[in-house]
C-alpha atoms as a PDB file:
ATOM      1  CA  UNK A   1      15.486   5.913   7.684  1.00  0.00           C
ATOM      2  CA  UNK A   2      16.593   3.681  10.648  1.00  0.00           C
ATOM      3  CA  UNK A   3      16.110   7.358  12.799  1.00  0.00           C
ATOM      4  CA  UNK A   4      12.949   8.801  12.504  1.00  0.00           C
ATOM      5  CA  UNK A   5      13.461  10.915  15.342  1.00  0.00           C
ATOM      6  CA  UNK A   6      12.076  14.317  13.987  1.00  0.00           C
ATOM      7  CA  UNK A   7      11.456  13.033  10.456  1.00  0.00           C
ATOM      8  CA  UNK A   8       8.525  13.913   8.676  1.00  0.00           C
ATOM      9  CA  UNK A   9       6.596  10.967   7.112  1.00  0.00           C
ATOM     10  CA  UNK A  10       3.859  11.085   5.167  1.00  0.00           C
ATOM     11  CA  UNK A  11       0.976   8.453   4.874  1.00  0.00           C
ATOM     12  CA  UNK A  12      -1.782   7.845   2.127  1.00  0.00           C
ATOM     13  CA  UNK A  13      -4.451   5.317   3.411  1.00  0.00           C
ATOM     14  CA  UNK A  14      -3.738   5.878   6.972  1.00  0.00           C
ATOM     15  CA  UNK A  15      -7.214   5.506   8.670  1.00  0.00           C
ATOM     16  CA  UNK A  16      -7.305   1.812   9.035  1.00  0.00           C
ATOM     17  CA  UNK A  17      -4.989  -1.080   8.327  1.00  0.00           C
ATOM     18  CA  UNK A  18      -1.168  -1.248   7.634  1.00  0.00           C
ATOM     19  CA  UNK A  19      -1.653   2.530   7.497  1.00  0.00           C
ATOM     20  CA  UNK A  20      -2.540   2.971  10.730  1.00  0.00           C
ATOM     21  CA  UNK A  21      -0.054   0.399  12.094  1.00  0.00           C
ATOM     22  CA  UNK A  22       2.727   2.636   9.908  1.00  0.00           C
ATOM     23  CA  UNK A  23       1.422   6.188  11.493  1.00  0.00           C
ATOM     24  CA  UNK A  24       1.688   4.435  15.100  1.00  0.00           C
ATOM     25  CA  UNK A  25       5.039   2.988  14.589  1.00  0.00           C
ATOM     26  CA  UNK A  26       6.583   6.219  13.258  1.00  0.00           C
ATOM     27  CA  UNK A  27       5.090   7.995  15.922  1.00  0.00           C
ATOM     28  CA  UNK A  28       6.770   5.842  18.878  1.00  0.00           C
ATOM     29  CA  UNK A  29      10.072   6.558  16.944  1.00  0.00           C
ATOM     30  CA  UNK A  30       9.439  10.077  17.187  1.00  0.00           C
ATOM     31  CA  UNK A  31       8.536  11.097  13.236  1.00  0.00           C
ATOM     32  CA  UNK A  32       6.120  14.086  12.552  1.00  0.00           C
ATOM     33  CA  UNK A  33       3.293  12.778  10.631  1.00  0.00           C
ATOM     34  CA  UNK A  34       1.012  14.054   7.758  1.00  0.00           C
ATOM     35  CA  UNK A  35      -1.776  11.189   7.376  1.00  0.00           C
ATOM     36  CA  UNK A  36      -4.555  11.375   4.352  1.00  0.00           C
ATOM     37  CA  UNK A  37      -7.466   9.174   3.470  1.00  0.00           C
ATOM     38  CA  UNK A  38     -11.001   9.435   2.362  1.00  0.00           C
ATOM     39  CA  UNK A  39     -12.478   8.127   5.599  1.00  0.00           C
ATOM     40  CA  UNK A  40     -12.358  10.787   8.661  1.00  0.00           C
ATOM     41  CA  UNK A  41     -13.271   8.837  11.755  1.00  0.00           C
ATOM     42  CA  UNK A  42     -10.463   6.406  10.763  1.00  0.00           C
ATOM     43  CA  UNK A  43      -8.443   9.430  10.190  1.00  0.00           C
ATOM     44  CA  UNK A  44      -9.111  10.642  13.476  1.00  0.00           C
ATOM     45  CA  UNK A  45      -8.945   7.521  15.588  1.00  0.00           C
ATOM     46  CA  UNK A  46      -5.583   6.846  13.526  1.00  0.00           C
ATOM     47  CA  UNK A  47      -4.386  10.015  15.056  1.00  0.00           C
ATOM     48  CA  UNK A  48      -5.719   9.604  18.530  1.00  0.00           C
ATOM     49  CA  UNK A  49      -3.793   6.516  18.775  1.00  0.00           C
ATOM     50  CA  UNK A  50      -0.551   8.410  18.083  1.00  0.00           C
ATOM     51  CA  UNK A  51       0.317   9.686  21.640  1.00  0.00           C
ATOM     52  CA  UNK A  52       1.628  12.955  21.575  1.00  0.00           C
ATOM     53  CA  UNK A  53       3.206  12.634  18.419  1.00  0.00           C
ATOM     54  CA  UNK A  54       2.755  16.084  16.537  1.00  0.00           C
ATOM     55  CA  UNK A  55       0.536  14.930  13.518  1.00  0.00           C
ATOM     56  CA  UNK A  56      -1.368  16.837  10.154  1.00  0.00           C
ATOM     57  CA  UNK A  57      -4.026  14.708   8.706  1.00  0.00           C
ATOM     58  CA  UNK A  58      -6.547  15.708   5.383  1.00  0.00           C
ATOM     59  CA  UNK A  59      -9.134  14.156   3.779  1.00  0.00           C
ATOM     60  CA  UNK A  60      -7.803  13.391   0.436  1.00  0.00           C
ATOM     61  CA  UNK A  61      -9.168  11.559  -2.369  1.00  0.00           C
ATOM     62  CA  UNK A  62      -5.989  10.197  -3.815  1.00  0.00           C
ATOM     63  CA  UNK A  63      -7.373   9.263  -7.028  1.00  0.00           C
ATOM     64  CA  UNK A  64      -7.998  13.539  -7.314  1.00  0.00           C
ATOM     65  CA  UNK A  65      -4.400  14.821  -8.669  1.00  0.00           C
ATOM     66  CA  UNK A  66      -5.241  18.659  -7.243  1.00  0.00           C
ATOM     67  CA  UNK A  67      -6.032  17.477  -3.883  1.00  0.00           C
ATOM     68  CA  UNK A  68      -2.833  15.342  -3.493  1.00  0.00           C
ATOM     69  CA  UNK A  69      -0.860  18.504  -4.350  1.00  0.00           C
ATOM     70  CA  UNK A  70      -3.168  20.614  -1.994  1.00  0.00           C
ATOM     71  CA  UNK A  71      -2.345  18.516   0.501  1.00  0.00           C
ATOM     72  CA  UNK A  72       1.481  18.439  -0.663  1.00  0.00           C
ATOM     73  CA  UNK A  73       1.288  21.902  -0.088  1.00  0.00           C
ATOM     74  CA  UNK A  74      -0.344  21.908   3.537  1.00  0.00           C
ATOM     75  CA  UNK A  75       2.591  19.011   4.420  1.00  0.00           C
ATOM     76  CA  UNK A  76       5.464  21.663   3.151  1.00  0.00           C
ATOM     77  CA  UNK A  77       3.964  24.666   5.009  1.00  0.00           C
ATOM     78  CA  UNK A  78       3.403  23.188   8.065  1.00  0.00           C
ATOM     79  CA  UNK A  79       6.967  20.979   8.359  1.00  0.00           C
ATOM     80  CA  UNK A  80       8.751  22.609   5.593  1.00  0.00           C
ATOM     81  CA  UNK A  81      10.306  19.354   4.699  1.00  0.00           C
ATOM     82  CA  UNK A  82       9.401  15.617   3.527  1.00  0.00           C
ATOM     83  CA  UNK A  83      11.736  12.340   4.382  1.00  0.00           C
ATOM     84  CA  UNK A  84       9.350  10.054   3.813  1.00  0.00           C
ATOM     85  CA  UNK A  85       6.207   9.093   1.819  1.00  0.00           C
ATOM     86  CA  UNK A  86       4.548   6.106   2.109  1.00  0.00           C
ATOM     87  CA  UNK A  87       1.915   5.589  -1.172  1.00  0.00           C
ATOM     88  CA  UNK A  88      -0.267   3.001   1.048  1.00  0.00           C
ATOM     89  CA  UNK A  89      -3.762   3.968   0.011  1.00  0.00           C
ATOM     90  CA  UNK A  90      -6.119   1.196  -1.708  1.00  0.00           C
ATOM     91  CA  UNK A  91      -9.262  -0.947  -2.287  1.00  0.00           C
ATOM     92  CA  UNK A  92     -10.281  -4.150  -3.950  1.00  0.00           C
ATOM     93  CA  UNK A  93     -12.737  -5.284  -6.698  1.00  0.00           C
ATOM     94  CA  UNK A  94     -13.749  -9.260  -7.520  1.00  0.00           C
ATOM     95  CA  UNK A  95     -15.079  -9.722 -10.677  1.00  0.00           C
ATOM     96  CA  UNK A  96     -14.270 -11.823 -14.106  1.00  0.00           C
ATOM     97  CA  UNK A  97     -12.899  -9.395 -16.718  1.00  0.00           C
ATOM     98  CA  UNK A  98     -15.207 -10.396 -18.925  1.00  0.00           C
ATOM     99  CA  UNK A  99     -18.083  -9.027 -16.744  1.00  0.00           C
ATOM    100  CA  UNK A 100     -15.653  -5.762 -15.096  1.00  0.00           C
ATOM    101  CA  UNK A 101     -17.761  -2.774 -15.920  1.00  0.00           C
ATOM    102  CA  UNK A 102     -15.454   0.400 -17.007  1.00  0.00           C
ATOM    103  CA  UNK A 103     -16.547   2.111 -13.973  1.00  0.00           C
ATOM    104  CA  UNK A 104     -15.267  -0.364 -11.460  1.00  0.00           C
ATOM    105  CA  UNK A 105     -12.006  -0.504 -13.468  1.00  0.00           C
ATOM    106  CA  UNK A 106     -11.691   2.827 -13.343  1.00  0.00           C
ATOM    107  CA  UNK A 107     -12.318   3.387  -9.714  1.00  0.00           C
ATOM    108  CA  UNK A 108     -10.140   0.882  -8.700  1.00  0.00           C
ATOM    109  CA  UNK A 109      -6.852   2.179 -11.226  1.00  0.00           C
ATOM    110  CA  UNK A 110      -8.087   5.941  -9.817  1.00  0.00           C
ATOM    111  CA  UNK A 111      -6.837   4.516  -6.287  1.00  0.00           C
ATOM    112  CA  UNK A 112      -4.337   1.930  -6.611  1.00  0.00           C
ATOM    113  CA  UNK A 113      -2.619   3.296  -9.261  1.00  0.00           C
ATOM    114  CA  UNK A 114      -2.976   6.924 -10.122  1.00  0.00           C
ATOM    115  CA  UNK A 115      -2.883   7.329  -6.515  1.00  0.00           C
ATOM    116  CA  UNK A 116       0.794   6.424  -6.388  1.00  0.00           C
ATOM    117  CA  UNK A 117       1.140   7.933  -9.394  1.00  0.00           C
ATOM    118  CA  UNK A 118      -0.330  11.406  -7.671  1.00  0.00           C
ATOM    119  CA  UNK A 119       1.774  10.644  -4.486  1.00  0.00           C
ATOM    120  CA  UNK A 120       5.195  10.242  -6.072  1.00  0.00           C
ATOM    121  CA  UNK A 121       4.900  12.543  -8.725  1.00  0.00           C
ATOM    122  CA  UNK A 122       3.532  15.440  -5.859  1.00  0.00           C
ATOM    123  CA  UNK A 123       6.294  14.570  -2.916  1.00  0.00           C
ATOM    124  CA  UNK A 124       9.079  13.600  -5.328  1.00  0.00           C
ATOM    125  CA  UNK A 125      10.553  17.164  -5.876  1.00  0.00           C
ATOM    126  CA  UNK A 126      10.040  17.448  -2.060  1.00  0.00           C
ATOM    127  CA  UNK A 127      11.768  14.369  -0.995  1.00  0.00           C
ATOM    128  CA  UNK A 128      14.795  15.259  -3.420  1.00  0.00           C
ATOM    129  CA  UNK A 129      15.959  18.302  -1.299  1.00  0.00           C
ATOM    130  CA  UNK A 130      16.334  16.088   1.323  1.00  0.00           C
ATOM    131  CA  UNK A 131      19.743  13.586   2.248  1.00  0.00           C
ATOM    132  CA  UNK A 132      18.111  10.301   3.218  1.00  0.00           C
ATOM    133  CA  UNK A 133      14.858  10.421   2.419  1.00  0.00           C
ATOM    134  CA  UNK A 134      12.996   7.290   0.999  1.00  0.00           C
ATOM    135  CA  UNK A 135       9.794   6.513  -1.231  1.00  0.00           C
ATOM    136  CA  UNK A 136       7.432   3.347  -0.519  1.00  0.00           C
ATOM    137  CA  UNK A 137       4.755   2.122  -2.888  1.00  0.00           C
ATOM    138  CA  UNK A 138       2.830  -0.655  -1.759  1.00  0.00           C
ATOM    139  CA  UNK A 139       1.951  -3.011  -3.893  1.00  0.00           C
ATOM    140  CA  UNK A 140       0.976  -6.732  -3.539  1.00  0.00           C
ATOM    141  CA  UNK A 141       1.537 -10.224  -3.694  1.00  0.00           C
ATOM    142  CA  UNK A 142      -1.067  -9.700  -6.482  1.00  0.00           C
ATOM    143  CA  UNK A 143       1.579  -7.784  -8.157  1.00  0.00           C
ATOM    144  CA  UNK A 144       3.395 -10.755  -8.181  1.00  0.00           C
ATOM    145  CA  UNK A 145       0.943 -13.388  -9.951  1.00  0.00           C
ATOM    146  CA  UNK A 146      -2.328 -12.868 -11.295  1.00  0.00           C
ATOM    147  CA  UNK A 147      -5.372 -14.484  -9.701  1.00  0.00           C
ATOM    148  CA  UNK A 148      -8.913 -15.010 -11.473  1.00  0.00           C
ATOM    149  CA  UNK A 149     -11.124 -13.028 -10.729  1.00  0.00           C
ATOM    150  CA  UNK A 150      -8.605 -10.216  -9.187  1.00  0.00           C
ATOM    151  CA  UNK A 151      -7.978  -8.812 -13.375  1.00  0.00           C
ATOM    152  CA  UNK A 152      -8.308  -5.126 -12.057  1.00  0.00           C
ATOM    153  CA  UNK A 153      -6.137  -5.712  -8.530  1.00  0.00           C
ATOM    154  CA  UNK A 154      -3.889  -7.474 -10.327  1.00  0.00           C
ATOM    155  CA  UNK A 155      -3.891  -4.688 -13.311  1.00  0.00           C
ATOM    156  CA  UNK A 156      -2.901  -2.140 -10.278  1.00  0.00           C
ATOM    157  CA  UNK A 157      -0.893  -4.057  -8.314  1.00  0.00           C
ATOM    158  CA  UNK A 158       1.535  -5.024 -11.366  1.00  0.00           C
ATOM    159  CA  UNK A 159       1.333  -1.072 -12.251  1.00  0.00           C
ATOM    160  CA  UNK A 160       2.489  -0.081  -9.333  1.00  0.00           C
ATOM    161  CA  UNK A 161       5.583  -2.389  -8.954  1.00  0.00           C
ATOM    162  CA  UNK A 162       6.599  -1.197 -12.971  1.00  0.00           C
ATOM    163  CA  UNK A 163       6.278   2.309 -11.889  1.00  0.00           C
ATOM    164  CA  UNK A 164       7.708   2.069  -8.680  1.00  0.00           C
ATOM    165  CA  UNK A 165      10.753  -0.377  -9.736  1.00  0.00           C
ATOM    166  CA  UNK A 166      11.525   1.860 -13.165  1.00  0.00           C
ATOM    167  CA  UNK A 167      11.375   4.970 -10.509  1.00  0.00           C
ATOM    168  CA  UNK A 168      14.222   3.062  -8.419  1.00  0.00           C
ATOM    169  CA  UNK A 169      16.712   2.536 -11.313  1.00  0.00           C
ATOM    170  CA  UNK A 170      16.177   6.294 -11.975  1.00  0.00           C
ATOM    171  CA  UNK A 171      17.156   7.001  -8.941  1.00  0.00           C
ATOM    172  CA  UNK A 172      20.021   4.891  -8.310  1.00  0.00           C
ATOM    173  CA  UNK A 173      22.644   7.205  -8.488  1.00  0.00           C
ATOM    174  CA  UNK A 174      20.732   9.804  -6.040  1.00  0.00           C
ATOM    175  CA  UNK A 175      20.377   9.810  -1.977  1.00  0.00           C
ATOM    176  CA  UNK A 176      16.983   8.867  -2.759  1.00  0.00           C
ATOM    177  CA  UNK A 177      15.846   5.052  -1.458  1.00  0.00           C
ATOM    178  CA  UNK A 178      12.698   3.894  -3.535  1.00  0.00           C
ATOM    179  CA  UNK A 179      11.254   0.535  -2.372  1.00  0.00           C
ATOM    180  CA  UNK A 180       7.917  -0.990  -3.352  1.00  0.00           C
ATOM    181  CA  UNK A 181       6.350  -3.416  -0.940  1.00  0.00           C
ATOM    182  CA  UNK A 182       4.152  -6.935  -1.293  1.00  0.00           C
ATOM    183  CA  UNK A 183       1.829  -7.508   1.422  1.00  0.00           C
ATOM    184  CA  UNK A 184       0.621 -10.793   0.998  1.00  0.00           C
ATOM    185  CA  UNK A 185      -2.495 -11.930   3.557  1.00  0.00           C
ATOM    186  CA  UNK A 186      -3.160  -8.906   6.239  1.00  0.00           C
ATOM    187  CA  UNK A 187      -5.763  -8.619   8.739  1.00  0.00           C
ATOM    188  CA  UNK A 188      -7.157  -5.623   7.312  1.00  0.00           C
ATOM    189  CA  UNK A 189     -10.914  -4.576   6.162  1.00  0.00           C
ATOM    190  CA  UNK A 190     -10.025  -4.170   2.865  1.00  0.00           C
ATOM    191  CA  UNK A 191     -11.463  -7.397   1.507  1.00  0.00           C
ATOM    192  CA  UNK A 192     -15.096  -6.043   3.785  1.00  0.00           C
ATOM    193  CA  UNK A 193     -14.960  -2.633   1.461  1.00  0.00           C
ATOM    194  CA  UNK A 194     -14.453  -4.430  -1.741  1.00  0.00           C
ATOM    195  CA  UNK A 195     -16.690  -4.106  -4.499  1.00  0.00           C
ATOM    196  CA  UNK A 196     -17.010  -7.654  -4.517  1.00  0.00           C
ATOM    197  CA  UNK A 197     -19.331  -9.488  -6.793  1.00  0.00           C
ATOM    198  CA  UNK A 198     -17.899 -12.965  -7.739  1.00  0.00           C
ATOM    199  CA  UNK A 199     -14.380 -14.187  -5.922  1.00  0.00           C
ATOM    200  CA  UNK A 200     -11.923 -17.196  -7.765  1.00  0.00           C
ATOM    201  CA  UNK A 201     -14.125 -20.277  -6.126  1.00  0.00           C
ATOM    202  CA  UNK A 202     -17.065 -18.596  -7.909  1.00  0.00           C
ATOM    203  CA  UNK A 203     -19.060 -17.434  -4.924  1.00  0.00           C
ATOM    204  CA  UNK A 204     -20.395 -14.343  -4.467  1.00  0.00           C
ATOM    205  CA  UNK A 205     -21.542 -13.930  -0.624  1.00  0.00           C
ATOM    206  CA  UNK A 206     -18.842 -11.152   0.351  1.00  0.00           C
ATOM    207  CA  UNK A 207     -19.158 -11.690   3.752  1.00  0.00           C
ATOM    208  CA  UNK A 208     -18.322 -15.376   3.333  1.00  0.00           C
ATOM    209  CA  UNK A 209     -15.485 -14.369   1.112  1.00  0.00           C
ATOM    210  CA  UNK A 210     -14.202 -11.500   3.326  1.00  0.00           C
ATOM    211  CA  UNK A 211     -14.404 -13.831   6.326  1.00  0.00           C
ATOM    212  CA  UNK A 212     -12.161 -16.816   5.035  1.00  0.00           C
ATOM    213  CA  UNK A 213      -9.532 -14.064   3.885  1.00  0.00           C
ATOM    214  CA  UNK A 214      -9.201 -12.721   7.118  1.00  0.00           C
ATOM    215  CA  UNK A 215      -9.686 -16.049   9.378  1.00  0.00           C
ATOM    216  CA  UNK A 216      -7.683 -18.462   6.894  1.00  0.00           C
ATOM    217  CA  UNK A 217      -5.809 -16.625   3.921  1.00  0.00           C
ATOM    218  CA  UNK A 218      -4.290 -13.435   6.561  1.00  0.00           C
ATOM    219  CA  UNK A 219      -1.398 -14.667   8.628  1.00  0.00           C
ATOM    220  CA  UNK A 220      -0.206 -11.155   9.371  1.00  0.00           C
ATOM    221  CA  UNK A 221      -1.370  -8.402  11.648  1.00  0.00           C
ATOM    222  CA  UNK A 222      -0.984  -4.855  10.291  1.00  0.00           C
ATOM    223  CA  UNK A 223       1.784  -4.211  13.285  1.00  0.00           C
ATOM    224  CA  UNK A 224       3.970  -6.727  11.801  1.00  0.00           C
ATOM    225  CA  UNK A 225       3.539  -5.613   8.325  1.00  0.00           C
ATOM    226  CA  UNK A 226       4.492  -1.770   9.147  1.00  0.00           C
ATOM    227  CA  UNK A 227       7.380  -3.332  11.392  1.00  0.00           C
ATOM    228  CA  UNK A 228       8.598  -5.192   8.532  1.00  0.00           C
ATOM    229  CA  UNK A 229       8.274  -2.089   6.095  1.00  0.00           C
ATOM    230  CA  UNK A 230      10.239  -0.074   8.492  1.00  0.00           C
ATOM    231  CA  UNK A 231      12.764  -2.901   8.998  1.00  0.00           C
ATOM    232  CA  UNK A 232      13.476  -3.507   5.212  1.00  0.00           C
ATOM    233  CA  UNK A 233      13.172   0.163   4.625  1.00  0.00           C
ATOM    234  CA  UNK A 234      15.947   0.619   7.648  1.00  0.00           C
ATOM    235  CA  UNK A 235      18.377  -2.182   5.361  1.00  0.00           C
ATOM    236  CA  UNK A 236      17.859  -0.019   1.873  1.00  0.00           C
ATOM    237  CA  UNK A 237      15.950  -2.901   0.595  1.00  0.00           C
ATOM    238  CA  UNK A 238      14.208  -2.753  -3.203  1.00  0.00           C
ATOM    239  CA  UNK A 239      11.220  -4.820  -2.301  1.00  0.00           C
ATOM    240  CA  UNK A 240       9.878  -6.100   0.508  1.00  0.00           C
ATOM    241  CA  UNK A 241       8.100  -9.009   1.255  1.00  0.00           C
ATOM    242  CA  UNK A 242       5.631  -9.318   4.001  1.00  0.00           C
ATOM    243  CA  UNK A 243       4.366 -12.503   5.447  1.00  0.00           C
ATOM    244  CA  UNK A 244       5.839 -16.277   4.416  1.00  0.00           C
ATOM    245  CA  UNK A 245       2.785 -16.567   2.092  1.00  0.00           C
ATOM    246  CA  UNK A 246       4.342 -13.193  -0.098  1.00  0.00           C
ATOM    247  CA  UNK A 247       7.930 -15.253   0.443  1.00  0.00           C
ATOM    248  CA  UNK A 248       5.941 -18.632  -0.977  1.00  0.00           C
ATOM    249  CA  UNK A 249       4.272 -16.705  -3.870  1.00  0.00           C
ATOM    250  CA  UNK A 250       7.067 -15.347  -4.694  1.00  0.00           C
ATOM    251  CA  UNK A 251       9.464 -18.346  -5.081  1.00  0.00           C
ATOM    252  CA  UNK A 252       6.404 -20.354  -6.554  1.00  0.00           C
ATOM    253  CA  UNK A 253       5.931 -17.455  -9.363  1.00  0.00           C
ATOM    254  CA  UNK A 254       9.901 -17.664 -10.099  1.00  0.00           C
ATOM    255  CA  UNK A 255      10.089 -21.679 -10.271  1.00  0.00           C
ATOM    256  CA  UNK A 256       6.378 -21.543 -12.549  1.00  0.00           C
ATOM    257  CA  UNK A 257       6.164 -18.569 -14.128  1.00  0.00           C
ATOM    258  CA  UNK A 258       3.947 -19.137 -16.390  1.00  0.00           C
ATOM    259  CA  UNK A 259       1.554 -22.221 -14.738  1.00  0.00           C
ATOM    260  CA  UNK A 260       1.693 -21.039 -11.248  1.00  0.00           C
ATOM    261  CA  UNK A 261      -2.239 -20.649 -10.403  1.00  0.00           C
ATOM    262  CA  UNK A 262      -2.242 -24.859 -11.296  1.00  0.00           C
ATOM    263  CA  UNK A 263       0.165 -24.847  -7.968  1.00  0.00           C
ATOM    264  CA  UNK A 264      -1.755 -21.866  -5.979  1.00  0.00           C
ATOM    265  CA  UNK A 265      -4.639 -23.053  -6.764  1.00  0.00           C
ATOM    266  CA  UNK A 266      -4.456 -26.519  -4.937  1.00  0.00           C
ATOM    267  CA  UNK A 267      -2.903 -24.295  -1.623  1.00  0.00           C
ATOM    268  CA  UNK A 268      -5.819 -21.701  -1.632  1.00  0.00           C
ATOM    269  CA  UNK A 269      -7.422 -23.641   1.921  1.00  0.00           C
ATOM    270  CA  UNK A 270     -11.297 -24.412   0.915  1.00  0.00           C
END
């Protein structure tokens, strides 16, 4: 993975955000691309930003099993191979638990996690045949500690680092890298798209709340994060880390495990 010259990479969630940044990054290292997400103008403007880069996108519900493996299917025919497969697709959802309806739970774990689970299960086979290839989940900081309000994010987020770091011992012994990656705050629109209705200081004006994650809580641009993922991917890293706040949570969830939020709670800026 430190040559993607003439690789074929494959991105879930790749119309906006770290997705996007990914797709462009592989694309000025000379990868083929296969990009997939529910929202086709991002699609498309994710694919007019990748030069001349040769490029398959679909619009794929990654939460729908049979269209992951449709599209699976369209990636094989068209490259006849798979190095790489990035599981990057995701949304967020604020609410208590005690007030999470079952349908907002179970939109959210149809994306975050059963979309990984769809990804890797559909491309693993694939990526097998190949020597080198590699496997990234992304995760969260979220799947590091748990943060009121965040129940179902957190639910996914520590799903998909189980999965993703039981998938890695499995695969130890194979050619097969498997690394599953923490984002902490990115610049993104995700927290704008949340089904939002109360956040962890009890408010529940989303565009306030969206607004102070992106203009105090996000340190990190979506180009650095996809530089980083490439970067730790390139050094056979397990996880990665992106951003000093994921290397703070991190260390602060080690040295508390169990009374962190009384310490991240005090650093959350009001």
């Amino acid at each position: 993975m430190k040559d993607l010259n003439n690789k074929v990479v494959v991105i879930t969630g790749a119309g906006s955000g770290i997705g996007r940044s990914l797709a462009k990054l592989c694309a000025k290292r000379g990868a083929r691309l296969a990009l997939c997400d529910v929202d086709t103008a991002g699609l498309e403007q994710t694919r007019s930003e990748c030069a001349n880069a040769k490029v398959l996108t679909g619009v794929v519900d990654v939460s729908d099993r049979a269209a992951v493996e449709t599209f699976r299917d369209e990636v094989v025919a068209e490259y006849g191979q798979v190095d790489l497969v990035v599981n990057n697709a995701g949304v967020a959802h604020s609410q208590t638990i005690e007030d999470t309806t079952y349908d907002d739970f179970e939109w959210i774990m149809g994306i975050n996690f059963w979309g990984v689970v769809h990804g890797t299960k559909a491309f693993l086979p694939e990526l097998k045949k190949h020597s080198g290839s590699a496997l990234v989940n992304v995760s969260s900081v979220f799947g590091l500690i748990s943060v009121p309000t965040q129940g179902t994010y957190n639910a996914t987020k520590f799903a998909v680092r189980g999965f993703t770091e039981a998938l890695r011992h499995e695969t130890a012994d194979s050619d097969l890298h498997v690394m599953c990656v923490h984002p902490g705050g990115i610049k993104t629109g995700i927290a704008h798209s949340a089904r939002f209705y109360v956040g962890p200081d009890g408010g529940n004006d989303q565009g306030k709340a969206a607004g102070d994650f992106v203009n105090k809580m996000a340190r990190t641009t979506p180009d650095q994060a996809a530089s980083k993922i490439l970067s730790d991917l390139g050094k056979r890293k397990g996880r990665c880390l992106i951003g000093v706040d994921a290397q703070v949570i991190s260390a602060i969830s080690r040295l508390v495990p169990v009374n962190y939020w009384r310490v991240m709670g005090r650093l959350l800026p009001s």
